[in-house]
N, C-alpha and C. Protein backbone atom coordinates (compact mmCIF):
# COMPACT_ATOMS: atom_id res chain seq x y z
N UNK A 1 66.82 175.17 215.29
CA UNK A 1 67.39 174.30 216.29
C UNK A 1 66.47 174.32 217.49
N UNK A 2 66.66 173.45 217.98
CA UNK A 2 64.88 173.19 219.15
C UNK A 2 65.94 173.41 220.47
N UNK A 3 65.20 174.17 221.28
CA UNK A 3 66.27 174.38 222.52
C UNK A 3 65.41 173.54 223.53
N UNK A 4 65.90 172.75 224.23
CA UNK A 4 65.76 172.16 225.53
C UNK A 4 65.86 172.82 226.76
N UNK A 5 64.88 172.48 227.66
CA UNK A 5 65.33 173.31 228.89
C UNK A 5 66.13 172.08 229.76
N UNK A 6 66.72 172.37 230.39
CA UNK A 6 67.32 171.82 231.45
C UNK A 6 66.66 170.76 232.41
N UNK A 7 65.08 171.67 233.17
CA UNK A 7 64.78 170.66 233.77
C UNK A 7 63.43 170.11 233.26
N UNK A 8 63.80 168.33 233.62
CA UNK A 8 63.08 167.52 233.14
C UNK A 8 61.30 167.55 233.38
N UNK A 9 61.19 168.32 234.30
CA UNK A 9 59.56 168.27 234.72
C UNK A 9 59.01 169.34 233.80
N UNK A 10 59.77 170.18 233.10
CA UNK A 10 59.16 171.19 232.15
C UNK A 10 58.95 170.61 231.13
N UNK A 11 59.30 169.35 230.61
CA UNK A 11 59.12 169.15 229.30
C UNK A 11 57.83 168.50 229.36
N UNK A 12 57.00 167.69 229.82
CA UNK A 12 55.97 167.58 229.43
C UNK A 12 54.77 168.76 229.43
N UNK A 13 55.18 169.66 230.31
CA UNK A 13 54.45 170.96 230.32
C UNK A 13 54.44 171.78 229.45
N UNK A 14 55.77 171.75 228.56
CA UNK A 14 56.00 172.16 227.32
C UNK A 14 55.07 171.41 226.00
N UNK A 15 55.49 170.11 226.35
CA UNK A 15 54.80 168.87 225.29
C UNK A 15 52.88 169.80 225.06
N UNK A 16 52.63 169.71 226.40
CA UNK A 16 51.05 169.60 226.69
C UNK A 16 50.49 171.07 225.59
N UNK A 17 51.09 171.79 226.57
CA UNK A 17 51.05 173.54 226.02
C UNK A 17 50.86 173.49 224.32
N UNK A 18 51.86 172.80 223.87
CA UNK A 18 52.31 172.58 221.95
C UNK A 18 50.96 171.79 221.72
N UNK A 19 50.35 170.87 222.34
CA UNK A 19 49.44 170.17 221.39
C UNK A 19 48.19 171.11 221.45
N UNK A 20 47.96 171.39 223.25
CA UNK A 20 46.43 172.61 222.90
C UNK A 20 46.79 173.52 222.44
N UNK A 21 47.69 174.04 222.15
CA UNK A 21 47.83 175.48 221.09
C UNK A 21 47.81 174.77 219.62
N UNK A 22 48.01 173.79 219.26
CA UNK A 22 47.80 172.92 217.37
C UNK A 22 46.47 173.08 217.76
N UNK A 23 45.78 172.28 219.20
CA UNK A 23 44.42 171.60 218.53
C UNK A 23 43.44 172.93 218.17
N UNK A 24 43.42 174.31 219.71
CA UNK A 24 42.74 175.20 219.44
C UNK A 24 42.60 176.17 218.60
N UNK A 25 44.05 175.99 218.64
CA UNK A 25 44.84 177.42 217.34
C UNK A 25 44.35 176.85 216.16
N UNK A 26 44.37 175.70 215.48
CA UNK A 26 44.31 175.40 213.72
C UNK A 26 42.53 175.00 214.24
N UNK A 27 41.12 175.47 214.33
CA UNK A 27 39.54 174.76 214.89
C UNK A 27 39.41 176.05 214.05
N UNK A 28 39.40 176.99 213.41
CA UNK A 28 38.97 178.44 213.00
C UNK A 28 38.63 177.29 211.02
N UNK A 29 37.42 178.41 210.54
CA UNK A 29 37.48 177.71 209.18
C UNK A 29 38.21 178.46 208.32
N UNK A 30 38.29 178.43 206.76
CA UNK A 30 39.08 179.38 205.89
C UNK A 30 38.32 179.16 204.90
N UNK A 31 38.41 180.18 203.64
CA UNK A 31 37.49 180.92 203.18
C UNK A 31 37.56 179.74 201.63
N UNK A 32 36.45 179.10 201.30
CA UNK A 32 36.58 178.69 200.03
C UNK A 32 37.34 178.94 198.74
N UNK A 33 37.85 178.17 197.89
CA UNK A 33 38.39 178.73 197.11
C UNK A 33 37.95 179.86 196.03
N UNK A 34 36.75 179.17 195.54
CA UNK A 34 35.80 179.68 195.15
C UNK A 34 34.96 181.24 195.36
N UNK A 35 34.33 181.08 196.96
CA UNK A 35 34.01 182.37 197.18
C UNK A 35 34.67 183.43 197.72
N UNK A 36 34.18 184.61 197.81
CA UNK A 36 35.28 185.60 198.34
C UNK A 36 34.56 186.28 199.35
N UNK A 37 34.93 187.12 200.30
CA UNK A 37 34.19 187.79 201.33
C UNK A 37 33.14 188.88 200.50
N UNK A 38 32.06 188.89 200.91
CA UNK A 38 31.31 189.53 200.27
C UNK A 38 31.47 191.31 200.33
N UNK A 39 31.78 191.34 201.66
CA UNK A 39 32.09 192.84 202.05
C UNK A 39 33.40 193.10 202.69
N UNK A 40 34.63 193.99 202.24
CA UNK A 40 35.96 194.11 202.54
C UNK A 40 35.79 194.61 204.15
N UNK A 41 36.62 194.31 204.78
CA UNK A 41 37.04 194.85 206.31
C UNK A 41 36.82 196.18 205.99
N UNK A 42 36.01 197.20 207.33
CA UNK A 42 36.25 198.36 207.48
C UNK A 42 37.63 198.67 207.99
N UNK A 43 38.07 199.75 208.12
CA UNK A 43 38.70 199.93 208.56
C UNK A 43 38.26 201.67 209.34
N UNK A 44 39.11 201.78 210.96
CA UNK A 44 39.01 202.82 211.41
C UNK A 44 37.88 202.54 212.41
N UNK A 45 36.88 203.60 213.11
CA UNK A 45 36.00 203.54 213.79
C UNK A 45 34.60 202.75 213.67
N UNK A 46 34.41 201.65 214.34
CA UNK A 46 33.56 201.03 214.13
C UNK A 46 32.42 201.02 215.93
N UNK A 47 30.92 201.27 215.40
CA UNK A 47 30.11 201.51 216.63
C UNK A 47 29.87 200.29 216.75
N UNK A 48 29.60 199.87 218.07
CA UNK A 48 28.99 198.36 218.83
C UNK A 48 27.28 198.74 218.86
N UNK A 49 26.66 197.99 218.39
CA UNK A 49 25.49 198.04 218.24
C UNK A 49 25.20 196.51 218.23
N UNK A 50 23.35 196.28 217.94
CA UNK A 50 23.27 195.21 217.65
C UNK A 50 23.62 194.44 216.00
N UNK A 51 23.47 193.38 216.22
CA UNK A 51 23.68 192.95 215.02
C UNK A 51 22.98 192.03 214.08
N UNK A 52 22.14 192.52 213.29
CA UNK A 52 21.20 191.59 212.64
C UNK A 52 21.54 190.57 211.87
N UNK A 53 21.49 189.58 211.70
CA UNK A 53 21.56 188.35 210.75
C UNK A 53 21.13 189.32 209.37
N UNK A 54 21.34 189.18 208.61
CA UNK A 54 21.50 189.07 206.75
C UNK A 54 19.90 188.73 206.64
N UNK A 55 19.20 189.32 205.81
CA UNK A 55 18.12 188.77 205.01
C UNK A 55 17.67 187.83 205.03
N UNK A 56 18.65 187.33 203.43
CA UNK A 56 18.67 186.23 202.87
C UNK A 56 19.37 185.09 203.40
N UNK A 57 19.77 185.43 204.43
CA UNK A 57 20.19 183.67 205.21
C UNK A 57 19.47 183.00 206.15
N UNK A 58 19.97 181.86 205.72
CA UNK A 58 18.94 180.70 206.46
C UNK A 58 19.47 179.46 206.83
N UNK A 59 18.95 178.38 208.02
CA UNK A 59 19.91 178.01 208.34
C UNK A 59 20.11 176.81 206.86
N UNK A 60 18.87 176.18 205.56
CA UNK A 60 18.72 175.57 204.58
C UNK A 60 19.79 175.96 203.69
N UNK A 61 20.69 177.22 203.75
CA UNK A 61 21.40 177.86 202.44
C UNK A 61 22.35 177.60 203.12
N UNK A 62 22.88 177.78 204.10
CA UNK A 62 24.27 177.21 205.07
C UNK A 62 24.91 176.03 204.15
N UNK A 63 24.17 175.15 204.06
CA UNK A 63 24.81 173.93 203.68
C UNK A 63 24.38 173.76 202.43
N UNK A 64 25.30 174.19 201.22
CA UNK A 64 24.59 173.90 199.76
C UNK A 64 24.22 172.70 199.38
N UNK A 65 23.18 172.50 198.21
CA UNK A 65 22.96 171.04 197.70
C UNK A 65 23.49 169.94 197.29
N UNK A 66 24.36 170.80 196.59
CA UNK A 66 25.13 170.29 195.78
C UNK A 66 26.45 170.52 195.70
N UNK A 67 27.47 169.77 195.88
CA UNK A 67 28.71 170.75 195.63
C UNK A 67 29.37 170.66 194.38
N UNK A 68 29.42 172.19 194.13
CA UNK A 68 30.01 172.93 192.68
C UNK A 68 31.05 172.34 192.31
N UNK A 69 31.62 172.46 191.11
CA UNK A 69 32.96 172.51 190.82
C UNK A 69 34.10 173.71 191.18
N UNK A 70 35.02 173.13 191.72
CA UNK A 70 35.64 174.37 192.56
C UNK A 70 37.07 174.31 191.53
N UNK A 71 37.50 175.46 191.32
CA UNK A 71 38.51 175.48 189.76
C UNK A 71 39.79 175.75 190.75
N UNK A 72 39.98 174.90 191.37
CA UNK A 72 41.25 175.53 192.59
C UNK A 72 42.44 174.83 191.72
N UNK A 73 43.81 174.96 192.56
CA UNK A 73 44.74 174.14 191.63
C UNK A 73 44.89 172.59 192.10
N UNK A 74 43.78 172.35 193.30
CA UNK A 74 44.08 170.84 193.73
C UNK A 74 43.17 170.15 192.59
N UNK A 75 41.94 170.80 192.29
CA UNK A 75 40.95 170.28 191.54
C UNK A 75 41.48 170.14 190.10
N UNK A 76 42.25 171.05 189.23
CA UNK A 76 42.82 170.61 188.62
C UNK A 76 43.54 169.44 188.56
N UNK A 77 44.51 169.44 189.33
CA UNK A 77 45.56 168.58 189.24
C UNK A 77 44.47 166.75 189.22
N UNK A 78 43.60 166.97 190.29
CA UNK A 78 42.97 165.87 189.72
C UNK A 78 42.22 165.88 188.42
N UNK A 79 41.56 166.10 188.26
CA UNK A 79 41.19 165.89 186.69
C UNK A 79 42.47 165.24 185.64
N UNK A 80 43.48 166.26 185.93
CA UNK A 80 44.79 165.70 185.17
C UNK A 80 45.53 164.53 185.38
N UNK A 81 45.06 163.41 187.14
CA UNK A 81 45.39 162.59 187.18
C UNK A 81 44.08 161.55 186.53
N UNK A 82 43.25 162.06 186.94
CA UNK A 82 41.97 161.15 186.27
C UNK A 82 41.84 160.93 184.61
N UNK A 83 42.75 162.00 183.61
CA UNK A 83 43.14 161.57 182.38
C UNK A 83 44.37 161.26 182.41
N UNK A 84 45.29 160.72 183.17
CA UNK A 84 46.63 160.11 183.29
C UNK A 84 46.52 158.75 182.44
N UNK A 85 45.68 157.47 182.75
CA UNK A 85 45.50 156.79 182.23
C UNK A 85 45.51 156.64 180.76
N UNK A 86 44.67 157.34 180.17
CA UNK A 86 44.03 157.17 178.91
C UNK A 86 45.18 158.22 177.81
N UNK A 87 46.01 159.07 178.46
CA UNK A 87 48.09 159.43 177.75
C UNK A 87 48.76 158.72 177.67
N UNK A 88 48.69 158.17 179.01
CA UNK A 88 50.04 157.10 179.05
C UNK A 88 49.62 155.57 178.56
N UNK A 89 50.67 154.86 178.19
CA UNK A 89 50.40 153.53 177.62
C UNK A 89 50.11 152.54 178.82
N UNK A 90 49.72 151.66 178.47
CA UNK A 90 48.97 150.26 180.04
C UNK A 90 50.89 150.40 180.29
N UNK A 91 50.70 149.98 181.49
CA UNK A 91 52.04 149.35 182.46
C UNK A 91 51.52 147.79 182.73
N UNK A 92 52.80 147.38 182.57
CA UNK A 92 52.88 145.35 182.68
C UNK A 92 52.49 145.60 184.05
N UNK A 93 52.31 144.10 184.40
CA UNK A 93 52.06 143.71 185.92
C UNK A 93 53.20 143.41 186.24
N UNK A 94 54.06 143.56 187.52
CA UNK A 94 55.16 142.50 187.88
C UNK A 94 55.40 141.59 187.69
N UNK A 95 54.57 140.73 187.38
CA UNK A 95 54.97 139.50 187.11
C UNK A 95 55.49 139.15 185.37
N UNK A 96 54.09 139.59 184.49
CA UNK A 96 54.93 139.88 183.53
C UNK A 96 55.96 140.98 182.97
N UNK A 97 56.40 141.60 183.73
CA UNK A 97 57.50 142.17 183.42
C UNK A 97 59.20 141.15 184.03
N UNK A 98 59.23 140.88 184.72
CA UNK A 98 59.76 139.66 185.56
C UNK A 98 59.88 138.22 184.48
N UNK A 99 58.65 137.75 183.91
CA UNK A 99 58.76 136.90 182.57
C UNK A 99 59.62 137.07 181.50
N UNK A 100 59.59 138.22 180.80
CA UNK A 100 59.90 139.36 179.79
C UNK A 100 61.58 139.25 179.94
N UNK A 101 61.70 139.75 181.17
CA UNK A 101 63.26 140.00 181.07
C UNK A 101 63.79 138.45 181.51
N UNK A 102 63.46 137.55 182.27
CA UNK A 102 63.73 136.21 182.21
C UNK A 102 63.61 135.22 180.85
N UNK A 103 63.16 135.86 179.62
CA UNK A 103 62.87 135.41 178.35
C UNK A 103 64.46 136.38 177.85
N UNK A 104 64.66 137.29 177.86
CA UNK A 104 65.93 138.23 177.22
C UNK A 104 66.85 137.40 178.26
N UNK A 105 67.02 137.17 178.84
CA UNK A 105 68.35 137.01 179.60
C UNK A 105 68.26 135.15 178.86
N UNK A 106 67.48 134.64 179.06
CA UNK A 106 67.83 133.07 178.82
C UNK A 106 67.96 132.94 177.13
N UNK A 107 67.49 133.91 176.57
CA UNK A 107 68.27 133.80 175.43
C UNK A 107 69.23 134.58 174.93
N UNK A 108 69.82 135.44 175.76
CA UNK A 108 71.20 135.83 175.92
C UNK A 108 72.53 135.23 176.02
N UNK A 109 71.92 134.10 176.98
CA UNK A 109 72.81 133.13 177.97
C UNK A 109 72.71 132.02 176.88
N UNK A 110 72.07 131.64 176.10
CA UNK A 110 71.64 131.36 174.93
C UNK A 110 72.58 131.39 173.73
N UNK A 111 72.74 132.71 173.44
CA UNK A 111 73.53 133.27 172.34
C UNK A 111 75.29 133.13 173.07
N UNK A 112 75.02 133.25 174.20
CA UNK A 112 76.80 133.37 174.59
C UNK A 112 77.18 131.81 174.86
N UNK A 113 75.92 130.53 175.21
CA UNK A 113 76.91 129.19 174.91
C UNK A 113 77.36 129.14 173.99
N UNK A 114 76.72 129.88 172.52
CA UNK A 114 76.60 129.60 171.55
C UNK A 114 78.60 130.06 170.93
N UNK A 115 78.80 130.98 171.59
CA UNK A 115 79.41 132.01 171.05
C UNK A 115 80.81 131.02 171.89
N UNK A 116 80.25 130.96 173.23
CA UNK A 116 81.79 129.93 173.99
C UNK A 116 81.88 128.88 173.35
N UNK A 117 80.67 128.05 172.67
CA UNK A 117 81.29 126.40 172.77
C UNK A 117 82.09 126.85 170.62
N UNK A 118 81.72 127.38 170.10
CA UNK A 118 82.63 127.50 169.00
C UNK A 118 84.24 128.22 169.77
N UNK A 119 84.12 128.95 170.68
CA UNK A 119 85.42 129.17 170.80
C UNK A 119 86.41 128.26 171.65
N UNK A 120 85.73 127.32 172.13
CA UNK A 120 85.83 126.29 172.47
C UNK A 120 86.52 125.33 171.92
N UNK A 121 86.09 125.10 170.57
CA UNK A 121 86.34 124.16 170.14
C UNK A 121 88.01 124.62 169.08
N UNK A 122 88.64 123.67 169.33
CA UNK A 122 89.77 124.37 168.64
C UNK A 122 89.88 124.29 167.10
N UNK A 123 90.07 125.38 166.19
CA UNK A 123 90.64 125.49 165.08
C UNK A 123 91.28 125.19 164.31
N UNK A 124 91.44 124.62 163.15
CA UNK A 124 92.44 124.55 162.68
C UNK A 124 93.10 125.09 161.27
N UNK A 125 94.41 124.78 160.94
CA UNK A 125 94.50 126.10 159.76
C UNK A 125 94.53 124.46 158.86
N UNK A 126 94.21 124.89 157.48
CA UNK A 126 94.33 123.30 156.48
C UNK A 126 95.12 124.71 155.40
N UNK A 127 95.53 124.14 154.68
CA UNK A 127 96.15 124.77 153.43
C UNK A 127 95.37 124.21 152.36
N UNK A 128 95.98 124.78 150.91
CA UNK A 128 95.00 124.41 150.27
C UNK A 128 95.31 125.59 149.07
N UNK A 129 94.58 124.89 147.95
CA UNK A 129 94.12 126.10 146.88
C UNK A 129 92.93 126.34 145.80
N UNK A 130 92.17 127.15 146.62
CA UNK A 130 90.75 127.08 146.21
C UNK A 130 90.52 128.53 145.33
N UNK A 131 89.78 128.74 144.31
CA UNK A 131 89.98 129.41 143.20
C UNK A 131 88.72 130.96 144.15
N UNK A 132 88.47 132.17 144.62
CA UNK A 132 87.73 132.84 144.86
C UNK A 132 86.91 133.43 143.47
N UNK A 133 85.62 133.04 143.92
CA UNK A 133 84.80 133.12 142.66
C UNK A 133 84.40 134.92 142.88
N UNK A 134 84.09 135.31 141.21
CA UNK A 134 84.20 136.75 141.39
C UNK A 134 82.87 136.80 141.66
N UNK A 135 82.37 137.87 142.42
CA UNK A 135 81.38 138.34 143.26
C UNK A 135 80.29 139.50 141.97
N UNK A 136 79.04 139.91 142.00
CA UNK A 136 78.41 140.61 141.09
C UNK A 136 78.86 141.96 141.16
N UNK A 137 79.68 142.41 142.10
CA UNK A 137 80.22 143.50 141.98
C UNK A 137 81.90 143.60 141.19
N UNK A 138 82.14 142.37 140.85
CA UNK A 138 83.88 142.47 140.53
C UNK A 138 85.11 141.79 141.22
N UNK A 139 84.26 142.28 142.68
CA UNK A 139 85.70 141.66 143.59
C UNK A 139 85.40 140.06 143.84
N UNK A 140 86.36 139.52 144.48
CA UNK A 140 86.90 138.48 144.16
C UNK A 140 86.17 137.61 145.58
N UNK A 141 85.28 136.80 145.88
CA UNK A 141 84.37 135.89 146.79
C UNK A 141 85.40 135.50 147.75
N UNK A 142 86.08 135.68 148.76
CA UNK A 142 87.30 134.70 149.47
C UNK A 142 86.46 133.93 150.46
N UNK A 143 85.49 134.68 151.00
CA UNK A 143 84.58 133.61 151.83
C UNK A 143 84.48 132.71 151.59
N UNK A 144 83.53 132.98 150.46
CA UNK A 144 83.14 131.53 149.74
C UNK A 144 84.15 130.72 149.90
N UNK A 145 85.40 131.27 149.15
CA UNK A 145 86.91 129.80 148.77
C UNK A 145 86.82 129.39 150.38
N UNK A 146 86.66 130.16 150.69
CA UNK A 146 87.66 130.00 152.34
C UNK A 146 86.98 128.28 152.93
N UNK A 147 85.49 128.95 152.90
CA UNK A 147 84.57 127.98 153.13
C UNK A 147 84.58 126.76 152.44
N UNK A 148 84.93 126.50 150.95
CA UNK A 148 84.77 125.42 150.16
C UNK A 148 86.55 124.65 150.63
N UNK A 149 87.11 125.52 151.31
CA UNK A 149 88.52 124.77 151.42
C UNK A 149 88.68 124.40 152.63
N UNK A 150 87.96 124.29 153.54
CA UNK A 150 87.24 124.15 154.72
C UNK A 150 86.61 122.52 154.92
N UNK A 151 85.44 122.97 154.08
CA UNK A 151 84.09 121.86 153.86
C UNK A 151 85.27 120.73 153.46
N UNK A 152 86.08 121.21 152.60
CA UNK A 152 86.91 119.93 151.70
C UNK A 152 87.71 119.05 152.80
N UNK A 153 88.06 119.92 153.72
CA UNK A 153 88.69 118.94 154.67
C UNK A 153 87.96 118.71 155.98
N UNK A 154 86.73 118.84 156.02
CA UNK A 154 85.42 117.85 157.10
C UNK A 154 85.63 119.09 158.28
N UNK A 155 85.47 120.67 158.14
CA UNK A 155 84.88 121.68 158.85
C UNK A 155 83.62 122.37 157.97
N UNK A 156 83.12 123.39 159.61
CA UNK A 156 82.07 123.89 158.89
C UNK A 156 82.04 124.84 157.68
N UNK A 157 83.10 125.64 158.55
CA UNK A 157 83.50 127.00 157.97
C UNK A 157 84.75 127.37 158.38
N UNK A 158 85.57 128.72 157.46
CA UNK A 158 86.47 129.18 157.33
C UNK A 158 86.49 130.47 157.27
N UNK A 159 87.56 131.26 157.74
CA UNK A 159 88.33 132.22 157.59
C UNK A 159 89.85 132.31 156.66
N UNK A 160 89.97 133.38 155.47
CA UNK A 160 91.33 132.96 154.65
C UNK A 160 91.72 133.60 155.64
N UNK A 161 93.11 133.14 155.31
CA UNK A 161 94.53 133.86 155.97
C UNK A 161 95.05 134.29 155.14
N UNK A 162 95.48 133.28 153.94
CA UNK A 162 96.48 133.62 152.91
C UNK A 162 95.59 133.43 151.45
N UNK A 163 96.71 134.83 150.70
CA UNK A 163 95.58 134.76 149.57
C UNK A 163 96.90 134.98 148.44
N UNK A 164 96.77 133.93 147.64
CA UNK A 164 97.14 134.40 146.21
C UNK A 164 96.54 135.03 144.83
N UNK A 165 97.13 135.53 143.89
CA UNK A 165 96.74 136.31 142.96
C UNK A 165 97.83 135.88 141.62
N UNK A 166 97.16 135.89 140.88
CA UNK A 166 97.79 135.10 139.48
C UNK A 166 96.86 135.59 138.47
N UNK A 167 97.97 136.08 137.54
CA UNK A 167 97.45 136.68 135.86
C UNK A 167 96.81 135.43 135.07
N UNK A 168 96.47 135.57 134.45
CA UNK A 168 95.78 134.21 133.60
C UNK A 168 95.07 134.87 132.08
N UNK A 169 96.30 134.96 131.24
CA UNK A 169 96.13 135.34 129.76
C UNK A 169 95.46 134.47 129.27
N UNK A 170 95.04 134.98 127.72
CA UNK A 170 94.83 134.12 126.62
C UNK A 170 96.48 134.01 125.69
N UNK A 171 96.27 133.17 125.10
CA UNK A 171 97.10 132.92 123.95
C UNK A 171 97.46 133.84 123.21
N UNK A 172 96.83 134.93 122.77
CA UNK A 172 97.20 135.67 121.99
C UNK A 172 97.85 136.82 122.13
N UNK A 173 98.49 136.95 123.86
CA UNK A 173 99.53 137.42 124.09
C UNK A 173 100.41 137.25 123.41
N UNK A 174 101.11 135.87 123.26
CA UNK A 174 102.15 135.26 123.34
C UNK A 174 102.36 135.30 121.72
N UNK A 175 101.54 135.97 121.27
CA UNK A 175 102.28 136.56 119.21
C UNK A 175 103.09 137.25 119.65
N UNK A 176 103.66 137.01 118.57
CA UNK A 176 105.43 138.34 118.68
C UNK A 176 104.76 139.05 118.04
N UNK A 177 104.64 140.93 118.51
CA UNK A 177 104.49 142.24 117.57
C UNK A 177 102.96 142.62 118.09
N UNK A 178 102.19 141.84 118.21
CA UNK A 178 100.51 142.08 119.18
C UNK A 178 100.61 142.74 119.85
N UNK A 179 100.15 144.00 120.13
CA UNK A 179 99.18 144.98 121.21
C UNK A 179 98.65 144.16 122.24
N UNK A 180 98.82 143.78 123.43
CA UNK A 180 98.19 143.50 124.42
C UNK A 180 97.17 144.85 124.89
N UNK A 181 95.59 143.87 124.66
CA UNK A 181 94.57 144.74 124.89
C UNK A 181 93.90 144.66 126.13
N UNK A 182 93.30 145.18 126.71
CA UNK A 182 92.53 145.07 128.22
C UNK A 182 91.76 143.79 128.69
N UNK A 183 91.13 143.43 127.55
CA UNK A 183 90.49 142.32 127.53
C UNK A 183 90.70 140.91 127.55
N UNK A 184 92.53 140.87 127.32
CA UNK A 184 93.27 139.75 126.79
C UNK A 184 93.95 138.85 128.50
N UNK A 185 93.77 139.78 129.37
CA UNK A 185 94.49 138.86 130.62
C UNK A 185 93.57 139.32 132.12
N UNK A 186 93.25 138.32 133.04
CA UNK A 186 92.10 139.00 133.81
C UNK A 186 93.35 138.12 135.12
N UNK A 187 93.02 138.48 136.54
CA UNK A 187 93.71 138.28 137.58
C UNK A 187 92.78 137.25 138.66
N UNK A 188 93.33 136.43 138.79
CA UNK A 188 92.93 135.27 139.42
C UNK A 188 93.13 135.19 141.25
N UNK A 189 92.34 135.08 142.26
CA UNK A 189 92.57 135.03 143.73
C UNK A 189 92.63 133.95 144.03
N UNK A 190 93.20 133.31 144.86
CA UNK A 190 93.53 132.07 145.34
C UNK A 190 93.46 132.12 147.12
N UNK A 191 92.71 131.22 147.53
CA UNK A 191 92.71 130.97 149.16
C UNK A 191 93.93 129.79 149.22
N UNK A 192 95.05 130.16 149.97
CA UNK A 192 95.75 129.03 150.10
C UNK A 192 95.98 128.61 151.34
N UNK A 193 95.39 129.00 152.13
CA UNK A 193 95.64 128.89 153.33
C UNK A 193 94.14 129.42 154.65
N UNK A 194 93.44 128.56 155.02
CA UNK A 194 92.23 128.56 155.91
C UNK A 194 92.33 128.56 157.39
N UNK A 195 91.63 128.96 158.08
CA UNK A 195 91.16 128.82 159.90
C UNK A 195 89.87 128.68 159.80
N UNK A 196 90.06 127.24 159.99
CA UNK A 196 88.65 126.27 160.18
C UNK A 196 88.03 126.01 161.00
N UNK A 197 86.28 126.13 161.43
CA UNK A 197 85.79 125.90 162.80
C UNK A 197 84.79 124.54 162.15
């Protein structure tokens, strides 16, 4: 919490104080990532004497030639943005992305006139009796009837409602004393009743 003083002529004296203590206080350099101090702090009694410059320094080695690769974790992280590209897949431009979904939506809007103007249009039930043809699996086609009892009265298509079912022997039931065998009577579906669009 920042405390305020009271009177107003201190605060820019305050202000002033805060910026030359940032500008002078943070002017010091810090130590590469890379290199390390060559010789650790003494510690304890140290004599004042003179002090010779190093050998091997000069003011040409001060400023290297070239600069190294420095393995810090900022230097990483770039490298890892500089192969960002070539992981990840291209990104659209705004604009075609903006196209894209204006193509899904207008044929959305598309599919749902499609979907209102049949519900739209009103239905009707026709009656009727159309034979359901048996299907390659056994069961009995009602679509189909539904549809052919439909078409018959000037729609596209149908839905049954009502369905009949009727035995339909051969003749050779109808001997007196005959075994009725499996093969002798099969069951018949009937659409008698449609909802027509």
């Amino acid at each position: 919490m920042m405390v305020r003083s009271g009177n107003p002529a201190a605060r820019p004296g305050m202000l002033v104080c805060t910026v030359l203590a940032v500008l002078f206080g943070s002017a010091g350099t810090g130590w590469p990532q890379s290199a390390a101090p060559t010789a650790p702090p003494q510690l304890g009694v140290q004599q004042q004497g003179p002090q010779a410059p190093p050998p091997n320094a000069s003011p040409a080695q001060a400023v290297p030639a070239a600069r190294e690769e420095n393995p810090g974790l900022i230097n990483e992280m770039g490298k890892l943005f500089d192969r960002l590209p070539s992981i990840l897949p291209p990104l659209k431009s705004p604009g075609e992305t903006i196209d894209e979904l204006n193509a899904k939506a207008r044929d959305a809007a598309k599919d749902a006139g499609d979907a209102l103007s049949r519900l739209a249009k009103p239905a009707s039930m026709v009656s009727g009796r159309v034979a359901c043809p048996v299907s390659p699996n056994g069961a009995p086609d009602c679509k189909q009837a539904a549809d052919t009892l439909c078409q018959g009265k000037g729609y596209k298509e149908g839905k049954s409602l009502n369905l009949d079912s009727a035995e339909k022997c051969s003749v050779k039931v109808l001997i007196p004393g005959r075994q009725r065998k499996p093969g002798d009577c099969r069951t018949d579906t009937f659409v008698t009743t449609a909802l027509c669009q």
